[in-house]
C-alpha atoms as a PDB file:
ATOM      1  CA  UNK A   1      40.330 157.894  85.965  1.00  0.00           C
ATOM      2  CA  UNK A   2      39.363 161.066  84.099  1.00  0.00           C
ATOM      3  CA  UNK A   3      42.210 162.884  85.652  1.00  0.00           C
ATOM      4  CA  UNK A   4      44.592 160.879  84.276  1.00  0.00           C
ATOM      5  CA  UNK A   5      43.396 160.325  81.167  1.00  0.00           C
ATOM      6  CA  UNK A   6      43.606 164.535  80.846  1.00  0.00           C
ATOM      7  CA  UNK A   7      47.070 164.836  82.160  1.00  0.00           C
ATOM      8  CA  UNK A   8      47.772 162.247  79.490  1.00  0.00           C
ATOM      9  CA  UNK A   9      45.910 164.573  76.891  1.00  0.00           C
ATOM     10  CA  UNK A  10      48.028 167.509  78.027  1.00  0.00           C
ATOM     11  CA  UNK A  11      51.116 165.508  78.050  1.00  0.00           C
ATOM     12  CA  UNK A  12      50.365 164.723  74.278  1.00  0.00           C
ATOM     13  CA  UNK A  13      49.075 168.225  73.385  1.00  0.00           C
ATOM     14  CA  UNK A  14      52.124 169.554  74.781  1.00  0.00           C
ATOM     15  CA  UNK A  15      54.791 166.761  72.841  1.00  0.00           C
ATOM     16  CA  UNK A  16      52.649 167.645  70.069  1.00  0.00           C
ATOM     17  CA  UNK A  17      53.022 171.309  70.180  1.00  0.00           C
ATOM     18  CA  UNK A  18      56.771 171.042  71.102  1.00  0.00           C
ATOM     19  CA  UNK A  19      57.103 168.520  67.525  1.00  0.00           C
ATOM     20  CA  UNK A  20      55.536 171.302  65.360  1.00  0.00           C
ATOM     21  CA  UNK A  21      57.727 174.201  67.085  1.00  0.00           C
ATOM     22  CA  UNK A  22      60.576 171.908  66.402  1.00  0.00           C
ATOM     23  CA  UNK A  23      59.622 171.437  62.778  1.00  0.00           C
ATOM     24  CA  UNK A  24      59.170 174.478  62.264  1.00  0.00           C
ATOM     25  CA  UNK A  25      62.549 175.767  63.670  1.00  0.00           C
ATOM     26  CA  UNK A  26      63.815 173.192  61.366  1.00  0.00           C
ATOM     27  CA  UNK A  27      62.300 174.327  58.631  1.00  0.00           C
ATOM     28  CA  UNK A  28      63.640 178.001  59.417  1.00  0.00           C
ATOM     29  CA  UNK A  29      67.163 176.406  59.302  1.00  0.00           C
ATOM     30  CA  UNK A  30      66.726 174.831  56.536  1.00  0.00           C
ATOM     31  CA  UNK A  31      65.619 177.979  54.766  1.00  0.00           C
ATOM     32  CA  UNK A  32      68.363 179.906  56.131  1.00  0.00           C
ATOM     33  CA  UNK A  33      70.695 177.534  55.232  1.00  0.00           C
ATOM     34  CA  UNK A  34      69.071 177.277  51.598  1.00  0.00           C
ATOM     35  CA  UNK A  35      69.251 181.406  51.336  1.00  0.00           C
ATOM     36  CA  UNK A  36      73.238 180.908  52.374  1.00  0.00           C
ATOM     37  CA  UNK A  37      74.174 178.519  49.747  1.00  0.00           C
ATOM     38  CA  UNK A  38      71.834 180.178  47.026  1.00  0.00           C
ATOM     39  CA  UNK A  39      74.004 183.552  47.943  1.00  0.00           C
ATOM     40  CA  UNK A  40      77.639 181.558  48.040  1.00  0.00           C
ATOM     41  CA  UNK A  41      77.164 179.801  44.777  1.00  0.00           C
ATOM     42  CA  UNK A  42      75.773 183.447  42.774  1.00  0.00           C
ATOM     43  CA  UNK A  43      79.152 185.055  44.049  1.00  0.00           C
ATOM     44  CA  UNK A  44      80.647 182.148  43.161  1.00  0.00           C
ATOM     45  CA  UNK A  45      79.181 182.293  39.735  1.00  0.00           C
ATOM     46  CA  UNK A  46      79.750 185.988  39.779  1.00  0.00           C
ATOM     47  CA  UNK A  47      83.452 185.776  40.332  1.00  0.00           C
ATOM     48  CA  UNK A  48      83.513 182.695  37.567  1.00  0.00           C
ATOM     49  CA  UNK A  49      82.291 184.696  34.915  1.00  0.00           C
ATOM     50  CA  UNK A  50      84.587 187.618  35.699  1.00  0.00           C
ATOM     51  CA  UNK A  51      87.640 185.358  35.581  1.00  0.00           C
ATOM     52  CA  UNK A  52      86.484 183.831  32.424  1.00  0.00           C
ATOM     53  CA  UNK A  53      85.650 187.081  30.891  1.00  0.00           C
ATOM     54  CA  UNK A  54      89.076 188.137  31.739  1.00  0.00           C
ATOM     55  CA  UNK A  55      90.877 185.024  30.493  1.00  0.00           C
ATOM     56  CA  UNK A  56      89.121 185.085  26.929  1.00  0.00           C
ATOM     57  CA  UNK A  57      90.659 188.896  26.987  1.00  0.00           C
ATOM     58  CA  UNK A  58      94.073 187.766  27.535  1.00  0.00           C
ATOM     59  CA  UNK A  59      93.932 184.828  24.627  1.00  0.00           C
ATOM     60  CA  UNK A  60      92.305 187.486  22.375  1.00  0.00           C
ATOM     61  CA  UNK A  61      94.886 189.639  23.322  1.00  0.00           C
ATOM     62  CA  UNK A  62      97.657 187.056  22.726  1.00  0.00           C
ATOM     63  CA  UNK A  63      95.993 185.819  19.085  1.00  0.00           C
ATOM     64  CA  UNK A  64      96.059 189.863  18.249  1.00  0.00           C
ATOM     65  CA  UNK A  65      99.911 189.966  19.165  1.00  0.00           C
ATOM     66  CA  UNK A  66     101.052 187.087  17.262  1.00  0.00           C
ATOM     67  CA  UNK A  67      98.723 187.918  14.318  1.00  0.00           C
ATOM     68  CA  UNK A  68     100.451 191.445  14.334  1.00  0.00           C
ATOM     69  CA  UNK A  69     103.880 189.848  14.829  1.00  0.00           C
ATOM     70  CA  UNK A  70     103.618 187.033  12.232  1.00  0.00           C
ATOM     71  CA  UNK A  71     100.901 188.249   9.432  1.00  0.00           C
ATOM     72  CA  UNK A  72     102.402 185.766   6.872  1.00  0.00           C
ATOM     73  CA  UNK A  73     102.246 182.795   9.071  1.00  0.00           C
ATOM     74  CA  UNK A  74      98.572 183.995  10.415  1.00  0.00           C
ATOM     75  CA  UNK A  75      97.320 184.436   6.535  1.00  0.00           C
ATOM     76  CA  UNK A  76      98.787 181.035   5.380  1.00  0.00           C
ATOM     77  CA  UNK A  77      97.566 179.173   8.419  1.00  0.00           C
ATOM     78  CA  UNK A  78      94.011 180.499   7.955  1.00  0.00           C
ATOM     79  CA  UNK A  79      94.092 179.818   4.590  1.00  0.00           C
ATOM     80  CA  UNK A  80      95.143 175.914   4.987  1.00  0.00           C
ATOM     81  CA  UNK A  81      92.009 175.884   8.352  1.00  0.00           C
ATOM     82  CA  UNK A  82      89.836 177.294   5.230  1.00  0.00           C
ATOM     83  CA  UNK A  83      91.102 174.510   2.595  1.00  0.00           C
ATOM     84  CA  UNK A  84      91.029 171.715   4.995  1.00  0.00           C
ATOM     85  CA  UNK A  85      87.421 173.103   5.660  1.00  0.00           C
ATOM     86  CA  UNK A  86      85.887 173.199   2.463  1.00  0.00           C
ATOM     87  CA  UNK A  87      87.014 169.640   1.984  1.00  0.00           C
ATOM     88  CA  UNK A  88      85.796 168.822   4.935  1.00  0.00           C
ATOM     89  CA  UNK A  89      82.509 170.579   3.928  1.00  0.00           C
ATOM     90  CA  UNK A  90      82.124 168.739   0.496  1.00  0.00           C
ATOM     91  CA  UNK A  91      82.526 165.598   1.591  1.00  0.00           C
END
């Protein structure tokens, strides 16, 4: 009787033991995979910003161009933006 009720206490010791080695190589992957995705989406970022960055230099670029191309047209469209503003503004 007491013999089997210890092989039944090692039985559960061991299912036990192999649960919390389980969980914990769970846990590793988890972390892993965590550390992965934390990495993939900062590059990702990374590389956003640079392409943004990049893109407001070309449409600064562009505005510069056109400015320098058409100053009459620039000065008389910033002037109507500023008059539509300031009623706008007093309203």
């Amino acid at each position: 009787m007491f013999a089997s009720a210890t092989k039944e206490e090692k039985e559960e010791r061991s299912a036990a033991e192999n649960i919390r080695a389980n969980a914990a190589r769970i846990k590793n992957d988890a972390n892993n995979a965590a550390h992965t995705i934390k990495e993939d989406l900062n590059d990702l970022a990374h590389d956003a910003g640079r392409h943004v960055r990049e893109m407001a230099g070309n449409v600064e670029e562009s505005f510069i161009c056109k400015i320098r191309d058409n100053p009459v047209q620039s000065s008389l469209i910033a002037l109507g933006a500023g008059v539509m503003l300031g009623i706008l503004i007093r309203r």
